[in-house]
Structure formats: structure tokens, C-alpha cells
C-alpha atoms as a PDB file:
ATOM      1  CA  UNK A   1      44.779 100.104  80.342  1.00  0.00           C
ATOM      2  CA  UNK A   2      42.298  99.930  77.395  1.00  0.00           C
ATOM      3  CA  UNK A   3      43.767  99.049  74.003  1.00  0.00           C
ATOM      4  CA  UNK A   4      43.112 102.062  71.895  1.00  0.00           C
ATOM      5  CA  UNK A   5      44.895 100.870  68.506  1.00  0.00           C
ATOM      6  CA  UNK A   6      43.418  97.997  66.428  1.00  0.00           C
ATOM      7  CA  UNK A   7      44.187  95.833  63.462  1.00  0.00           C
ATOM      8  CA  UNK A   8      42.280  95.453  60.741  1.00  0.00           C
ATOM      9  CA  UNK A   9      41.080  91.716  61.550  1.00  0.00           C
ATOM     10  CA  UNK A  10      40.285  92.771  65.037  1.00  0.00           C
ATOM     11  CA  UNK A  11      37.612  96.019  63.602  1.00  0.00           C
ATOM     12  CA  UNK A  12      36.621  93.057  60.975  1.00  0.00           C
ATOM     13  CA  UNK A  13      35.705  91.022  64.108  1.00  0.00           C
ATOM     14  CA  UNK A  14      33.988  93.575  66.227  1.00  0.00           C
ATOM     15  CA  UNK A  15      32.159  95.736  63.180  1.00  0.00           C
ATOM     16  CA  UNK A  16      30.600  92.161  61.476  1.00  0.00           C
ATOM     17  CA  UNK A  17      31.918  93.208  58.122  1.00  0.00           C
ATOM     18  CA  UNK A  18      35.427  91.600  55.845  1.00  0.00           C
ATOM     19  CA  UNK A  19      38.944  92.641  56.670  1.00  0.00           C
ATOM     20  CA  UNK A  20      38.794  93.919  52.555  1.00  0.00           C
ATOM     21  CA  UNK A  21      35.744  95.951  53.224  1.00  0.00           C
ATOM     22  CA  UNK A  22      37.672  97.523  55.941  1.00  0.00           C
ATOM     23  CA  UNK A  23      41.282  97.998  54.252  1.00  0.00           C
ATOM     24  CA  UNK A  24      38.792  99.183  50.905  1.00  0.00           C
ATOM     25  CA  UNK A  25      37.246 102.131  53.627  1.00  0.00           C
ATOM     26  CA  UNK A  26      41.187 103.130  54.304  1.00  0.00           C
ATOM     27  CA  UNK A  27      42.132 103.297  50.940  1.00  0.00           C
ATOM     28  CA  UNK A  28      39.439 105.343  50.049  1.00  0.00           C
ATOM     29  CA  UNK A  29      39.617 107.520  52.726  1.00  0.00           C
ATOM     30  CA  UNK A  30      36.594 106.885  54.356  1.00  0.00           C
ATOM     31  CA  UNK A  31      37.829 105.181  57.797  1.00  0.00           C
ATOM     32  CA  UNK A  32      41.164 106.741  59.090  1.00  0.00           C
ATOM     33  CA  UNK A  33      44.010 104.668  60.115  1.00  0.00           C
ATOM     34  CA  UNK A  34      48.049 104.765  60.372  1.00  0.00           C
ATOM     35  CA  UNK A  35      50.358 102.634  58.492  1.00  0.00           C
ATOM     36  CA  UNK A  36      52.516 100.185  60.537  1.00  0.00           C
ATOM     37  CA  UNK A  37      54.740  98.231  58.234  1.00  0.00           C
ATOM     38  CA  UNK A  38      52.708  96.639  55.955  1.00  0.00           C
ATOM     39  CA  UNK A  39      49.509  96.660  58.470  1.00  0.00           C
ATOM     40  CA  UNK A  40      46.870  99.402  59.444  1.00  0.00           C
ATOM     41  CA  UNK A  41      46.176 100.617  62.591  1.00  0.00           C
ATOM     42  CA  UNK A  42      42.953 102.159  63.372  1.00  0.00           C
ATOM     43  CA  UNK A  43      41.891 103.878  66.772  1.00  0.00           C
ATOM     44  CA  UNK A  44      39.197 103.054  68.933  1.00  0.00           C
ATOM     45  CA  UNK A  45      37.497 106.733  67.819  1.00  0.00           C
ATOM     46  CA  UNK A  46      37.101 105.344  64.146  1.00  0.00           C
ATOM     47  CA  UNK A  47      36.287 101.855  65.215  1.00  0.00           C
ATOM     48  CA  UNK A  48      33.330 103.474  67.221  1.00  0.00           C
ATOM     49  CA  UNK A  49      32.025 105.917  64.352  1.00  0.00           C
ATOM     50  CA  UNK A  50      32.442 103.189  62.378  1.00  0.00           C
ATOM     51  CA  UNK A  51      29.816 100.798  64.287  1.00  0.00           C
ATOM     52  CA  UNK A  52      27.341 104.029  64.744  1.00  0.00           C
ATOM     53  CA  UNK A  53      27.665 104.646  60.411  1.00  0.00           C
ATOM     54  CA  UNK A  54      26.845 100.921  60.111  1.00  0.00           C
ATOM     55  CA  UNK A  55      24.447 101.161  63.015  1.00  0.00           C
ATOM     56  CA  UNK A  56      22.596 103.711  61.361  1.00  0.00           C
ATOM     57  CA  UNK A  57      22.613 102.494  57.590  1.00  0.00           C
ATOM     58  CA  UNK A  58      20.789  99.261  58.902  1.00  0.00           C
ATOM     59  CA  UNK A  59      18.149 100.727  60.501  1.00  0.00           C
ATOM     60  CA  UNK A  60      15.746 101.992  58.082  1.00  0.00           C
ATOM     61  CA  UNK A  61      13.781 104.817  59.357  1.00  0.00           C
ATOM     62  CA  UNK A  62       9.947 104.824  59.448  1.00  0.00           C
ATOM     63  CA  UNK A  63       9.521 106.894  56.335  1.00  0.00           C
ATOM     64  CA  UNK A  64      11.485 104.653  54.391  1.00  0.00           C
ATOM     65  CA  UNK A  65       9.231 101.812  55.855  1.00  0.00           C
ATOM     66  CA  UNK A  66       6.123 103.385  55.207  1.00  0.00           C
ATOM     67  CA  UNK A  67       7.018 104.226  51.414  1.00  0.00           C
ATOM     68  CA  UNK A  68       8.194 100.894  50.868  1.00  0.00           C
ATOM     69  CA  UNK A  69       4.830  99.283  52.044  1.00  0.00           C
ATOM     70  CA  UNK A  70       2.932 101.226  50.019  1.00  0.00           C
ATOM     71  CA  UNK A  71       4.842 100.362  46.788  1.00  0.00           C
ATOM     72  CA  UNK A  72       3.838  96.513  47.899  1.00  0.00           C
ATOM     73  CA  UNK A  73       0.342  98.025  48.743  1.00  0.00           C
ATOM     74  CA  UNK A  74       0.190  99.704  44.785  1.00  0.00           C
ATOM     75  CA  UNK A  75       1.416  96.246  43.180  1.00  0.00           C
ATOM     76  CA  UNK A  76      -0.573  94.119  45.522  1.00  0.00           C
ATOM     77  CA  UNK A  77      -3.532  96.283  43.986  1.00  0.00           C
ATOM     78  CA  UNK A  78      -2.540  95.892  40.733  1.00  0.00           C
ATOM     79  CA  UNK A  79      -2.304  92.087  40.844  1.00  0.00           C
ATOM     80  CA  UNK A  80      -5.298  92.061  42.153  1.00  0.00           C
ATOM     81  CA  UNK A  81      -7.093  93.918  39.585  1.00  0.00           C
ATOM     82  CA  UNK A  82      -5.745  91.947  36.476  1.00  0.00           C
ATOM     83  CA  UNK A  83      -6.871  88.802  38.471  1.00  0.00           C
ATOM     84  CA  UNK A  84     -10.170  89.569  39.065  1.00  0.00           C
ATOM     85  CA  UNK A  85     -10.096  90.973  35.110  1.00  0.00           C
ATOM     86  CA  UNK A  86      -9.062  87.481  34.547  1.00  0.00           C
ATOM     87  CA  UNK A  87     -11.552  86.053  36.212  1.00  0.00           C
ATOM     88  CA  UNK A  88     -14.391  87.575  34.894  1.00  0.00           C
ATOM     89  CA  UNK A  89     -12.990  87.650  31.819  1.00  0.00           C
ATOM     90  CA  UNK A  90     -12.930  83.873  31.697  1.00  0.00           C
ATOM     91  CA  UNK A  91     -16.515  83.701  33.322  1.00  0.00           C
ATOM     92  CA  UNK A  92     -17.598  85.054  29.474  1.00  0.00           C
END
């Protein structure tokens, strides 16, 4: 039988993130779990949209990438210019 209940150590282990990180999610109400005693439980449903929201927030997307390379682009251009202004500035 699969285990379909987890502590929060255990979703700290298979997510990659901190046991706070995890109890902070519960608390504010972004990760559903039940209260045991003084533990949380969470079920495997949450522990798997859990991994896809983190899946998904680490992957940029290819718009992002593209805008991002062309800010370096813009400032790579910029440096450049004031360089070569130096340059011939110091040429005079």
C-alpha cells in the first residue's frame, strides 16, 4: 500500500526546500495539511502540486529568457559606447 500522508521533514526531503518553508506554506494557507498533535500531515495530492508549483517557478519560460538577454544586450551596448568614447577621447 502506498503511503499517502506525509510529515513535514519527509515533503522537506522530497520537494528540496526547509521544513520552515514548508510549515510557513501551511500557516499561510498556501499548502494544505491536517494537524496531528503538534505535527502536520500533508497528502500525497499537495506534496505533488507542490513539486509541479516549484517545478514550474524554476523554469523560466523563453520570453522571460529572451527579455532578459536583451537587457544584457542594451548594457553590453552601453558599456561599449562609453569605452570607445573613452578611448577616443583619450586619443585627443
Amino acid at each position: 500500500m502506498e503511503k499517502i500522508w506525509f510529515r513535514v521533514r519527509e515533503v522537506s526531503e522530497e520537494v528540496g526546500i526547509g521544513k520552515r518553508s514548508i510549515s510557513k506554506r501551511i500557516e499561510d494557507g498556501k499548502l494544505k495539511a491536517r494537524r496531528e498533535g503538534n505535527r502536520y500531515l500533508i497528502h500525497r495530492e499537495e506534496v505533488d502540486r507542490l513539486k509541479q508549483n516549484l517545478q514550474k517557478k524554476e523554469t523560466p519560460s523563453m520570453a522571460f529568457i529572451a527579455k532578459e538577454v536583451e537587457k544584457l544586450n542594451q548594457k553590453m551596448d552601453r558599456v561599449l559606447n562609453l569605452l570607445e568614447e573613452m578611448r577616443t577621447n583619450s586619443a585627443e
